[in-house]
C-alpha atoms as a PDB file:
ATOM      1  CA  UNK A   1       5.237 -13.469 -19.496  1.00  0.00           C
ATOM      2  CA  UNK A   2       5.819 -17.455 -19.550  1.00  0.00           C
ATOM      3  CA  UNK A   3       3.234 -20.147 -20.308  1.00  0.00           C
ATOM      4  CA  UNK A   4       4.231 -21.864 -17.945  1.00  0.00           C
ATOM      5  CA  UNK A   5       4.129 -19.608 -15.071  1.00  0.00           C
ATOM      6  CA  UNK A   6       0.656 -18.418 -16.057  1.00  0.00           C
ATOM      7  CA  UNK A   7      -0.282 -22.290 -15.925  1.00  0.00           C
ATOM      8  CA  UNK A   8       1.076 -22.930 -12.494  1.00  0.00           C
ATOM      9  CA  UNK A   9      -0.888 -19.772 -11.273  1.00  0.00           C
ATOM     10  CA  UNK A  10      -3.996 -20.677 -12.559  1.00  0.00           C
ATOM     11  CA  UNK A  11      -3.138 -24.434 -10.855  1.00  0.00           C
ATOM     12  CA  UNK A  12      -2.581 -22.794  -7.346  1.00  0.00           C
ATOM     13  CA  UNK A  13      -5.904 -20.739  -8.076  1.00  0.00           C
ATOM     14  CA  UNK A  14      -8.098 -23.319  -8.778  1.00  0.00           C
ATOM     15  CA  UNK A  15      -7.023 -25.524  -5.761  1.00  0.00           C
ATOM     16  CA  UNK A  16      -7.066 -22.896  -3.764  1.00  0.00           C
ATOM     17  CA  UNK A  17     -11.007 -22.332  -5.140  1.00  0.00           C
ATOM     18  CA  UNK A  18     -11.264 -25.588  -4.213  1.00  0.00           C
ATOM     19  CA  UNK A  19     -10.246 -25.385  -0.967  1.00  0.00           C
ATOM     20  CA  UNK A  20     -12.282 -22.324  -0.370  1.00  0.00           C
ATOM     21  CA  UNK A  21     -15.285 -24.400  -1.062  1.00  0.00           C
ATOM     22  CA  UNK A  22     -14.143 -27.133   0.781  1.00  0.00           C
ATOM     23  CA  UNK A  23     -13.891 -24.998   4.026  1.00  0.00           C
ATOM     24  CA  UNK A  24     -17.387 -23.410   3.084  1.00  0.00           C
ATOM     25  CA  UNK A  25     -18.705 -27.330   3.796  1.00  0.00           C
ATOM     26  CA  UNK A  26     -17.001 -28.383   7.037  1.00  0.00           C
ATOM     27  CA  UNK A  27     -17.967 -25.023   8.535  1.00  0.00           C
ATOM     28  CA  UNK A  28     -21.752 -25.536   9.103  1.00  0.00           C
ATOM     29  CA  UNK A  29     -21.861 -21.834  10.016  1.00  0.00           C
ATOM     30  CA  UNK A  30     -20.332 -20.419   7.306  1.00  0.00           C
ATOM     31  CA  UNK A  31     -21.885 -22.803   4.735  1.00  0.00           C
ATOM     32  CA  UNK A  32     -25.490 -21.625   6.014  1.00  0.00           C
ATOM     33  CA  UNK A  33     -24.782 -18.186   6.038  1.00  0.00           C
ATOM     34  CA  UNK A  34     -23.388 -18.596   2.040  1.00  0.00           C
ATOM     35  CA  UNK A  35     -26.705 -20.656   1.069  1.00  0.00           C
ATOM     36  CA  UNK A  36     -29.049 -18.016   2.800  1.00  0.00           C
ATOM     37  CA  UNK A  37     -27.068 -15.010   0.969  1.00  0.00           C
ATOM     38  CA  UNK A  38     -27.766 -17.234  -2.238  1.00  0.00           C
ATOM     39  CA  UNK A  39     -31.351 -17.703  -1.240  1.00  0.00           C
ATOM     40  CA  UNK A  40     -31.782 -13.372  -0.780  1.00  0.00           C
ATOM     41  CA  UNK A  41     -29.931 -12.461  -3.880  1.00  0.00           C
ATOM     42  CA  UNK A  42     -32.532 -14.890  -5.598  1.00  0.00           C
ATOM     43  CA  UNK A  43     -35.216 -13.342  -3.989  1.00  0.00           C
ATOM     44  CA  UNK A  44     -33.622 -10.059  -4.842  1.00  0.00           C
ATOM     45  CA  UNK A  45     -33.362  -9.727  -8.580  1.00  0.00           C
ATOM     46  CA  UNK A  46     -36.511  -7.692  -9.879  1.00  0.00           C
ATOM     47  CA  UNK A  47     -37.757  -4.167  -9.287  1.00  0.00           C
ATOM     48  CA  UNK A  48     -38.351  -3.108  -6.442  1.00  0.00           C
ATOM     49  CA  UNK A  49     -36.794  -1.095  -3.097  1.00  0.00           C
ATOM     50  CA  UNK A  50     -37.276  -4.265  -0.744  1.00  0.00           C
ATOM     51  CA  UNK A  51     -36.125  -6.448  -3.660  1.00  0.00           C
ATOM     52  CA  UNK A  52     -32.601  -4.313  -4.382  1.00  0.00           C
ATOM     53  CA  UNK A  53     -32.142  -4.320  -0.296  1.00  0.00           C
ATOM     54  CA  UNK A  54     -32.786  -8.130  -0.112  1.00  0.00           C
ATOM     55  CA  UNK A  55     -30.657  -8.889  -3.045  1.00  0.00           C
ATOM     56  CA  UNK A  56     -27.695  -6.591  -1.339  1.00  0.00           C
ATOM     57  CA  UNK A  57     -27.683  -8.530   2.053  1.00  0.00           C
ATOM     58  CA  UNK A  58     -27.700 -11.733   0.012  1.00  0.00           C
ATOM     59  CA  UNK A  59     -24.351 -10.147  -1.736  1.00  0.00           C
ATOM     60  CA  UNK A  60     -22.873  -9.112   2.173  1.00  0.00           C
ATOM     61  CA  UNK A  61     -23.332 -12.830   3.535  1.00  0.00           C
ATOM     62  CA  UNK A  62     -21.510 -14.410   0.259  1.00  0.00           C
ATOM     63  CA  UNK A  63     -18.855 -12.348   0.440  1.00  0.00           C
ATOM     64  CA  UNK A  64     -18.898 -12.367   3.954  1.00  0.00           C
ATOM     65  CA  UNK A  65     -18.772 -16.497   4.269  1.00  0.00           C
ATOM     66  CA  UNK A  66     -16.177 -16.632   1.233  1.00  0.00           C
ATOM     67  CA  UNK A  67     -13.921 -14.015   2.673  1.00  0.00           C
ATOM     68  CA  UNK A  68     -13.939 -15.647   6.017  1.00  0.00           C
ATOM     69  CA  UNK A  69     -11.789 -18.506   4.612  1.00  0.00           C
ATOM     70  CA  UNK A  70      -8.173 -18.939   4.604  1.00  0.00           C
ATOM     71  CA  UNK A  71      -7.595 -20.107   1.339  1.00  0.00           C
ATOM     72  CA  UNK A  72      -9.521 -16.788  -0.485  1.00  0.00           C
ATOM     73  CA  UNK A  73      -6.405 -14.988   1.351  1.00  0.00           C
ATOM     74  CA  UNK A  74      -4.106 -17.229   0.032  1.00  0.00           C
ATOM     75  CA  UNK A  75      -5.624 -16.596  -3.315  1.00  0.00           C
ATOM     76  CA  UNK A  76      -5.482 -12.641  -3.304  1.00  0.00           C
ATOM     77  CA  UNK A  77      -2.198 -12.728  -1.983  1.00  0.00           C
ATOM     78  CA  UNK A  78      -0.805 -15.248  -4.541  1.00  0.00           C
ATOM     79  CA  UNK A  79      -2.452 -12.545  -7.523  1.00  0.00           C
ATOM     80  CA  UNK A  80      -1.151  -9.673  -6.185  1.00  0.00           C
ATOM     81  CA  UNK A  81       2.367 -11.170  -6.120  1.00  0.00           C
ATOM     82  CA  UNK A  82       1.666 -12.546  -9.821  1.00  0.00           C
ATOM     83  CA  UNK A  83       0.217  -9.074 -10.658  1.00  0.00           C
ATOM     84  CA  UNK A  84       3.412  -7.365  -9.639  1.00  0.00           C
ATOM     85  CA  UNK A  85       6.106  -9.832 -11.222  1.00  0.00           C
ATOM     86  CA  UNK A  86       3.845 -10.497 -14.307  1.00  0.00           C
ATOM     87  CA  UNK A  87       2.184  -7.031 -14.749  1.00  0.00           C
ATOM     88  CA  UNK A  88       3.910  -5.756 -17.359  1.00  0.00           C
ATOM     89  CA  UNK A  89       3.753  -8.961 -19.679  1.00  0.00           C
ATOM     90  CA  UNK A  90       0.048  -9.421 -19.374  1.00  0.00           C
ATOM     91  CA  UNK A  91      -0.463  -5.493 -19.957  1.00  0.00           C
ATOM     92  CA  UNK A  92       1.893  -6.178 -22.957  1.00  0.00           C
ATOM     93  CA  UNK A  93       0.498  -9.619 -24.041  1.00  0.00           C
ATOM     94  CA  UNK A  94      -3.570  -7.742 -24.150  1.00  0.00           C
ATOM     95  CA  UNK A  95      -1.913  -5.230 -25.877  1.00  0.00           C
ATOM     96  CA  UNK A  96      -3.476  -2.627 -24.136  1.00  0.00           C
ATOM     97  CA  UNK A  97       0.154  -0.579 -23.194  1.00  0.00           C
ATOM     98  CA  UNK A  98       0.295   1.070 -26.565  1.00  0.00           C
ATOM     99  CA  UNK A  99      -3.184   2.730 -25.814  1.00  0.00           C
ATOM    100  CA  UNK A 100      -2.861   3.636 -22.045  1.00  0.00           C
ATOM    101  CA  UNK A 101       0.090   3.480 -19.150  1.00  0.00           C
ATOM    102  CA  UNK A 102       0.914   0.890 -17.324  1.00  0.00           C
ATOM    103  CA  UNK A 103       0.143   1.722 -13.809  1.00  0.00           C
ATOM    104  CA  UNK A 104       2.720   0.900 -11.434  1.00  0.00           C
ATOM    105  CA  UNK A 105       5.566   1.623 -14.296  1.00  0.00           C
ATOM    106  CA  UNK A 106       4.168   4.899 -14.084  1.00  0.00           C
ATOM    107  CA  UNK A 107       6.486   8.057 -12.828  1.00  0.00           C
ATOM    108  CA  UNK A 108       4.924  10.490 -10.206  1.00  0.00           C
ATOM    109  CA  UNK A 109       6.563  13.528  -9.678  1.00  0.00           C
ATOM    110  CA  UNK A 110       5.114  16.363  -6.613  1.00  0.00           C
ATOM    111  CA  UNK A 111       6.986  19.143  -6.365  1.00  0.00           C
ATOM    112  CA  UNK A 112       5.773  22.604  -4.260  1.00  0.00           C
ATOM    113  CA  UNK A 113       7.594  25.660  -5.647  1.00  0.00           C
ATOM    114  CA  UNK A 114       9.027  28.178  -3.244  1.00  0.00           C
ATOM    115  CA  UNK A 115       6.630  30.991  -1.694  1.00  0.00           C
ATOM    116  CA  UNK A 116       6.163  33.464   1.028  1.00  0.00           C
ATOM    117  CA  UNK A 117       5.224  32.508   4.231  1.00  0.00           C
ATOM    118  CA  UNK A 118       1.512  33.466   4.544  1.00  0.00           C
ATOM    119  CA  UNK A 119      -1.595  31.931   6.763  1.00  0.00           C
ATOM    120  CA  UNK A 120      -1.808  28.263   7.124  1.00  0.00           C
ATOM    121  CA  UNK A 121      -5.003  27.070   5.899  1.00  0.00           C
ATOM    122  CA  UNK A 122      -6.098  23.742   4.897  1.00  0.00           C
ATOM    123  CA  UNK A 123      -5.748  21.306   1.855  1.00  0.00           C
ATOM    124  CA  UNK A 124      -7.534  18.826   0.236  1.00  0.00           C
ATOM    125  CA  UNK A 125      -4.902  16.616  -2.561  1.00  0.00           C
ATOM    126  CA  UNK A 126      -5.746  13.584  -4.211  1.00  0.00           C
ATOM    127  CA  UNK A 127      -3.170  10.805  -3.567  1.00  0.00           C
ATOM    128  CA  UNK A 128      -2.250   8.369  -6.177  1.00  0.00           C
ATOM    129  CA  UNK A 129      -2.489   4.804  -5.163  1.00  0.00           C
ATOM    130  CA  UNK A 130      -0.256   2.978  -7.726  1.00  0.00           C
ATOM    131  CA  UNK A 131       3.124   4.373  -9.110  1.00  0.00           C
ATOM    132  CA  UNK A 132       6.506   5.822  -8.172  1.00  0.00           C
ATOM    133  CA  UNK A 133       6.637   9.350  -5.851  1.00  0.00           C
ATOM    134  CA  UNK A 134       9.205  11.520  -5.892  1.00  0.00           C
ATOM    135  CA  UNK A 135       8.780  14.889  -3.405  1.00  0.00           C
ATOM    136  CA  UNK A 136      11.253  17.340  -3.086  1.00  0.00           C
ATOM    137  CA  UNK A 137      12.892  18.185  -6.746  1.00  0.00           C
ATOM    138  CA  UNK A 138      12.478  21.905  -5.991  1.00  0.00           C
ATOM    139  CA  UNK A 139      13.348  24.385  -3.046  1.00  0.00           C
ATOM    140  CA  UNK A 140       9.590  24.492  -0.866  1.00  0.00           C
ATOM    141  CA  UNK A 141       8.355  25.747   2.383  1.00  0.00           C
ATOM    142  CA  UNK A 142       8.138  22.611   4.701  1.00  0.00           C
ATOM    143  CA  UNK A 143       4.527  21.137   5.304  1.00  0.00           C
ATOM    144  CA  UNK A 144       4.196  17.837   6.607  1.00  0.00           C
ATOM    145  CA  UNK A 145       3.901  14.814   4.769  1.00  0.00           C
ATOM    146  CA  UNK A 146       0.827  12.440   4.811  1.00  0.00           C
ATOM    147  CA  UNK A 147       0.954   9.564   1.992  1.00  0.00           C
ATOM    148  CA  UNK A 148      -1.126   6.736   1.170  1.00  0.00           C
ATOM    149  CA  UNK A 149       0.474   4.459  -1.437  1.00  0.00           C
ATOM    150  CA  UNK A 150      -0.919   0.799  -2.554  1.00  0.00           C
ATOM    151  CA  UNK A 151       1.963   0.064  -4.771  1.00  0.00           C
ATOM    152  CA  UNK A 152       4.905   1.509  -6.095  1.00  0.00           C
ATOM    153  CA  UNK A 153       8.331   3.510  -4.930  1.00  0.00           C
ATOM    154  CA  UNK A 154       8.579   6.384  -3.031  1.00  0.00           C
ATOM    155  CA  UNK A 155      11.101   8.887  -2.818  1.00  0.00           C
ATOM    156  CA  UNK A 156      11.425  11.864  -0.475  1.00  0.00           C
ATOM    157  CA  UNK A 157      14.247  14.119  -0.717  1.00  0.00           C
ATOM    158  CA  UNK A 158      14.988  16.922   2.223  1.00  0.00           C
ATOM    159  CA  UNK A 159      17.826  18.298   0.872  1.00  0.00           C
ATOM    160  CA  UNK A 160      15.746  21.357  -0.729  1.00  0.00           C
ATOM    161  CA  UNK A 161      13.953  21.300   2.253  1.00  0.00           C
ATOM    162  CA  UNK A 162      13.506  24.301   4.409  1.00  0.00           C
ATOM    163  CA  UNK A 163      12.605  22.332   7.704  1.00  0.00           C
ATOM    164  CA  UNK A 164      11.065  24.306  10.842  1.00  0.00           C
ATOM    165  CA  UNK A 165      12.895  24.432  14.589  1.00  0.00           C
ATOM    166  CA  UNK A 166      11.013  21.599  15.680  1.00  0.00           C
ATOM    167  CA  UNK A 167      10.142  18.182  15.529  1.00  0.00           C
ATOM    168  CA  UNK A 168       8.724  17.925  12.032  1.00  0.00           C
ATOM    169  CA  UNK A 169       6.314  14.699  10.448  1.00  0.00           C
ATOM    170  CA  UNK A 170       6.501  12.127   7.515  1.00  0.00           C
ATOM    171  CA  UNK A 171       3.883   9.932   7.834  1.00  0.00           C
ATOM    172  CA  UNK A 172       3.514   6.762   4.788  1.00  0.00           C
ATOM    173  CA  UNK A 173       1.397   3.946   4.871  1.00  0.00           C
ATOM    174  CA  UNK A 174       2.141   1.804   1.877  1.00  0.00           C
ATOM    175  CA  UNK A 175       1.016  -1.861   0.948  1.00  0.00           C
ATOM    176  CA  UNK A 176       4.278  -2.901  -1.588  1.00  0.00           C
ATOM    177  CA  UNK A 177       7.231  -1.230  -2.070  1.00  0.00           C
ATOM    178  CA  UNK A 178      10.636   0.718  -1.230  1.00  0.00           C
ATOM    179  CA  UNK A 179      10.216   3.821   0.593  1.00  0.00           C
ATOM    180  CA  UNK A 180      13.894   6.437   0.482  1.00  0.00           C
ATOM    181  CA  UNK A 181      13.910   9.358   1.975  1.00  0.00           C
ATOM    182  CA  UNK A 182      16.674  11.759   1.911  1.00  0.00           C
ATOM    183  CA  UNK A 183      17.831  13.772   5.340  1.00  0.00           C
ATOM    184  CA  UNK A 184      20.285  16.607   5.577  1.00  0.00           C
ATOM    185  CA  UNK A 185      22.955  16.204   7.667  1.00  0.00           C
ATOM    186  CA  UNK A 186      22.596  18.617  11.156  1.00  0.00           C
ATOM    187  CA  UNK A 187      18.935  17.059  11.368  1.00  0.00           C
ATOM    188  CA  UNK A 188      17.614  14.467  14.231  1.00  0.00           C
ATOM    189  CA  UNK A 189      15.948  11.877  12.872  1.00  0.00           C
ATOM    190  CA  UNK A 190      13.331   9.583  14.837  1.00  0.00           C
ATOM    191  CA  UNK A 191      12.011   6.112  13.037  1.00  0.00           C
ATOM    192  CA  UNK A 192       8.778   4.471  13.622  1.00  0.00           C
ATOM    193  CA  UNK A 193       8.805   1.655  11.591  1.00  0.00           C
ATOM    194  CA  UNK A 194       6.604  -1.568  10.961  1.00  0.00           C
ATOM    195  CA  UNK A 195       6.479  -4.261   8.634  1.00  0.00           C
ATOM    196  CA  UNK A 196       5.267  -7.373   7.595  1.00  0.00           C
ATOM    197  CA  UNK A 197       8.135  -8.013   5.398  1.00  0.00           C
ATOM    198  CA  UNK A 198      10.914  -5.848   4.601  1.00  0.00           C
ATOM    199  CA  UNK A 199      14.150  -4.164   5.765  1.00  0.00           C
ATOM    200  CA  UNK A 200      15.083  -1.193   7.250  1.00  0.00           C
ATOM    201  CA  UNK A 201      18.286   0.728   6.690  1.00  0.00           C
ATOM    202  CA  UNK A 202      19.112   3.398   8.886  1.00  0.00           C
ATOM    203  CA  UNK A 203      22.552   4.687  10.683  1.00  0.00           C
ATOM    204  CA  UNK A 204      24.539   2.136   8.398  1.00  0.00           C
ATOM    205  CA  UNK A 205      22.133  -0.450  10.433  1.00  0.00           C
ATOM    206  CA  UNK A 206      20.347  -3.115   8.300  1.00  0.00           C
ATOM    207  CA  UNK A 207      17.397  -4.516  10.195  1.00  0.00           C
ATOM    208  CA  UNK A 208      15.118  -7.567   8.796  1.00  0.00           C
ATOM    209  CA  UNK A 209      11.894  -7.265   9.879  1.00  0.00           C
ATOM    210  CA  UNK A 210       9.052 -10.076  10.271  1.00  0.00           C
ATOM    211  CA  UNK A 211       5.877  -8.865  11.203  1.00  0.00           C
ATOM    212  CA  UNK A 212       7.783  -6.315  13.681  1.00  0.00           C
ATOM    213  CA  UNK A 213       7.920  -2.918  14.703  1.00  0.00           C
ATOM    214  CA  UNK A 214      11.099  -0.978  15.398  1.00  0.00           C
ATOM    215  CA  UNK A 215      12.111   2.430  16.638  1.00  0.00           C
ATOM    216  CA  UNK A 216      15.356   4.056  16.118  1.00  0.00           C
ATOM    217  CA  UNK A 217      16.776   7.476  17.041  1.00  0.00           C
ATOM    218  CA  UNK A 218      19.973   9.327  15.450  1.00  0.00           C
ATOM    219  CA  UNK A 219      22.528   9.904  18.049  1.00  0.00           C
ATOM    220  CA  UNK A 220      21.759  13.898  17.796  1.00  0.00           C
ATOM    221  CA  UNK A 221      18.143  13.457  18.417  1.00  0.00           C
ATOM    222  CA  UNK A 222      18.033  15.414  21.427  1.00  0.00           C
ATOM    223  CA  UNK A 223      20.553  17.985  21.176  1.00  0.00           C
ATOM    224  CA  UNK A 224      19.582  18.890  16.854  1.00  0.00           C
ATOM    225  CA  UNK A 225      17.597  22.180  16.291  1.00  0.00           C
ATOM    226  CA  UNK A 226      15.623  20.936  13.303  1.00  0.00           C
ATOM    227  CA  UNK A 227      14.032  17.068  13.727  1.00  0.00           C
ATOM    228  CA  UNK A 228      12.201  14.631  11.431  1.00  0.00           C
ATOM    229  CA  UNK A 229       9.974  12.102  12.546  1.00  0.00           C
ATOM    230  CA  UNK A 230       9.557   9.209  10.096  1.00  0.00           C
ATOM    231  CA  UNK A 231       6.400   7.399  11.139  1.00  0.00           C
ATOM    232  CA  UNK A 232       6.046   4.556   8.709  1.00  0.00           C
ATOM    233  CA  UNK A 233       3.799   1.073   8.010  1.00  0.00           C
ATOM    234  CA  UNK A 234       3.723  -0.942   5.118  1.00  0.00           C
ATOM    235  CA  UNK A 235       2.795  -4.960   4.121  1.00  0.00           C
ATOM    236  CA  UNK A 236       6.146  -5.502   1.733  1.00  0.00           C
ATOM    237  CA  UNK A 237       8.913  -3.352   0.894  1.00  0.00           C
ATOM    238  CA  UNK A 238      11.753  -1.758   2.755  1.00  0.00           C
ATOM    239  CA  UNK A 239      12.636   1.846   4.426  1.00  0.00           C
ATOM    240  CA  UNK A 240      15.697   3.098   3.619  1.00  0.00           C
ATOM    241  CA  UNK A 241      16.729   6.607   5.252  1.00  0.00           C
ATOM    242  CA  UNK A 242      20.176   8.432   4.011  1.00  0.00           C
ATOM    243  CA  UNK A 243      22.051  11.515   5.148  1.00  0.00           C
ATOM    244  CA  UNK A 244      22.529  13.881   1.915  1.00  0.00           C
END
C-alpha cells in the first residue's frame, strides 16, 4: 500500500470529521440530541441497572445525531472503498497475513453431494459474509438458493444441476461484488435485477445500471420445461448470467 494514498485518505477523513461536526452545529436538533446523549452516558458510567440503561440511551442519541449526517456516509463509504483496494497491503503491512487469512482473498467452496430423494425438511446453514462462493462443483439434488454476501465473488454453476419441472429460485443479496451464474442450455431463465452500481450481462445484452432495476426474460421462458428465476440486489458489482 502507498504513503501517499494512505495520506490522502486520512485527509478526506478528517475533513469529512470535520464536516460531520460542523453539521452537528447548524442543526440545532441534532446538536441537542448529541449533547443530551453526552449528558446520559455521563450520568451512566457506575453500577447500577438504571445507570447501565441511562448510559445506553446516551450511546443511541450519539450515534443516532452522528449517523444522521451526510458526511459520516461519505466517510464509511470512502473506507469501505479504501478497505477493498488497500486490504491486502494493510493486512500485509500489520503483518498479521502470515498468522491468519485474509478475508475477502479467502476461497469458499459449497458443494451438496448427490442423494436419494427423501422428505423435505428444513435447514438451518451459516452464510459467510466476506469471501468468494462457488456452488455447484458436484452433481446435487436441486434446492433453492438463498445467499447473503457482504463482500466478495460469487459463482453458481447449473450445469451439474438436476433442476425440477418448474419455475425454480436463486435469490442473492450482496453489498460488493461480481455475481456468475452458470445456466444449461434448454432452461428459461427470468432476471430480477437491481443495482446501485454495476452491470448486467445477460442474452449477449450489456446493461449499465444506476440506481435501477431491470427485468429480463430468455426468449424460451414460456414454452421451457425446467425455469430459473434469478432474483438479485446488490450496492456494487455486476450480474453476469451464461449458457453452459
Amino acid at each position: 500500500m502507498k504513503k501517499n494514498a494512505l495520506k490522502l485518505f486520512l485527509l478526506l477523513e478528517g475533513l469529512l470529521g470535520v464536516a460531520v461536526l460542523f453539521q452537528l452545529v447548524q442543526d440545532t436538533e441534532l446538536l441537542l440530541v448529541f449533547v443530551f446523549g453526552l449528558v446520559f452516558i455521563k450520568f451512566g458510567t457506575g453500577k447500577g441497572e438504571r445507570r447501565q440503561i441511562l448510559g445506553l440511551i446516551g450511546w443511541f442519541m450519539v450515534g443516532m445525531s452522528i449517523l444522521s449526517t451526510f458526511s459520516v456516509w461519505l466517510m464509511l463509504v470512502f473506507l469501505i472503498m479504501f478497505v477493498a483496494v488497500n486490504g491486502r497491503g494493510i493486512w500485509s503491512e500489520m503483518k498479521l497475513d502470515t498468522f491468519v487469512d485474509v478475508p475477502w482473498e479467502e476461497k469458499a467452496f459449497r458443494t451438496v453431494k448427490t442423494k436419494e430423494p427423501e422428505q423435505r425438511s428444513g435447514t438451518r446453514k451459516r452464510q459467510k459474509w466476506i469471501g468468494n462462493t462457488s456452488i455447484g462443483t458436484d452433481v446435487y439434488e436441486w434446492d433453492d438458493v438463498n445467499l447473503t454476501v457482504f463482500m466478495g465473488d460469487t459463482i453458481i454453476d447449473l450445469g451439474n444441476t438436476l433442476l425440477p419441472k418448474e419455475e425454480n429460485i436463486i435469490l442473492i443479496r450482496k453489498g460488493f461484488g461480481k455475481t456468475r451464474v452458470i445456466v444449461p442450455l434448454g432452461v428459461g431463465v427470468a432476471v430480477h435485477h437491481s443495482a446501485i452500481k454495476g452491470q448486467l450481462l445477460f442474452n449477449e445484452d450489456e446493461i449499465a445500471l444506476n440506481n435501477e432495476t431491470v427485468k429480463l426474460y430468455s426468449r424460451d421462458y414460456d414454452t421451457a420445461n425446467r425455469k430459473i428465476k434469478i432474483v438479485s440486489n446488490s450496492l456494487l458489482g455486476d450480474l453476469e448470467v451464461i449458457y453452459l
